[in-house]
Protein backbone atom coordinates (compact mmCIF):
# COMPACT_ATOMS: atom_id res chain seq x y z
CA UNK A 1 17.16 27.81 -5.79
CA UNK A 2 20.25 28.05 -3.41
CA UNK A 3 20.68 25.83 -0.62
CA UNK A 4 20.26 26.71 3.07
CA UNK A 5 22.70 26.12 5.12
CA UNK A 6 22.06 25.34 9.24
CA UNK A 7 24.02 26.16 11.84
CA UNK A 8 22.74 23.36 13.92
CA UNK A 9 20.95 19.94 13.55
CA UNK A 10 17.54 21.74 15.08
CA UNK A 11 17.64 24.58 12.65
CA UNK A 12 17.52 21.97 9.89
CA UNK A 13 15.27 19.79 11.24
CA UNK A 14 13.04 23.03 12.23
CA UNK A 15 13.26 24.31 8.25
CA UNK A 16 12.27 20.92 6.99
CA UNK A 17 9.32 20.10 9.18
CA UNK A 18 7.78 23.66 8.24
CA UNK A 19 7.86 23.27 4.57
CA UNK A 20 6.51 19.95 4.77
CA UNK A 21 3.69 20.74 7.15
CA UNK A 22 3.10 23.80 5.97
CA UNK A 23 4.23 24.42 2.52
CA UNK A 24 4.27 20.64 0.64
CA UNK A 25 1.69 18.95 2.51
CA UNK A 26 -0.85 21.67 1.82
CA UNK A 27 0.04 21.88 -1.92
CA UNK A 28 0.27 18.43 -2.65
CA UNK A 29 -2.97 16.51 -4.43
CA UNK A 30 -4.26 13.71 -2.56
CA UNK A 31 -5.53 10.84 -4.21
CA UNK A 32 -8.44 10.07 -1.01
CA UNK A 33 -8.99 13.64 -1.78
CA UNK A 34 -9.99 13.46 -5.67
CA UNK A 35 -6.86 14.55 -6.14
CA UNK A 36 -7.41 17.92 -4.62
CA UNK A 37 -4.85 19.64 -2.13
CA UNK A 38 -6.12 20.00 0.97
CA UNK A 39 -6.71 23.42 0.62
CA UNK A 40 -8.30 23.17 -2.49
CA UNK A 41 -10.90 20.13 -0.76
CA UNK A 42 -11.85 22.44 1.80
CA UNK A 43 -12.64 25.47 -0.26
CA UNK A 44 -15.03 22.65 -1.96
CA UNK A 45 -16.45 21.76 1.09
CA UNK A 46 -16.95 25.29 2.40
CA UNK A 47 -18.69 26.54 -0.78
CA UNK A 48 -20.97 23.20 -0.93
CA UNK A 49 -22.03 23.46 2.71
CA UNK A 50 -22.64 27.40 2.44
CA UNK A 51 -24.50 26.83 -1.20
């Protein structure tokens, strides 16, 4: 995986706060969550509501 380079501070700190809220933070298991990702918690709770 190559690594970005910014042309300013903002781009970086731009880049870095979308993959964490958006890419990591979605992907990563939480232990409150049973160790589901969030995504993966709400598909639960979707499908046990609608069930």
């Amino acid at each position: 995986m190559p690594l970005n380079e910014y042309g300013t501070f903002e781009d970086a700190y731009e880049y870095i706060w979308h993959f964490i809220e958006k890419v990591y933070s979605k992907k990563r298991l939480h232990s409150a969550l049973d160790y589901m990702s969030p995504d993966q918690f709400e598909l639960e709770v979707v499908l046990n509501t609608v069930a």
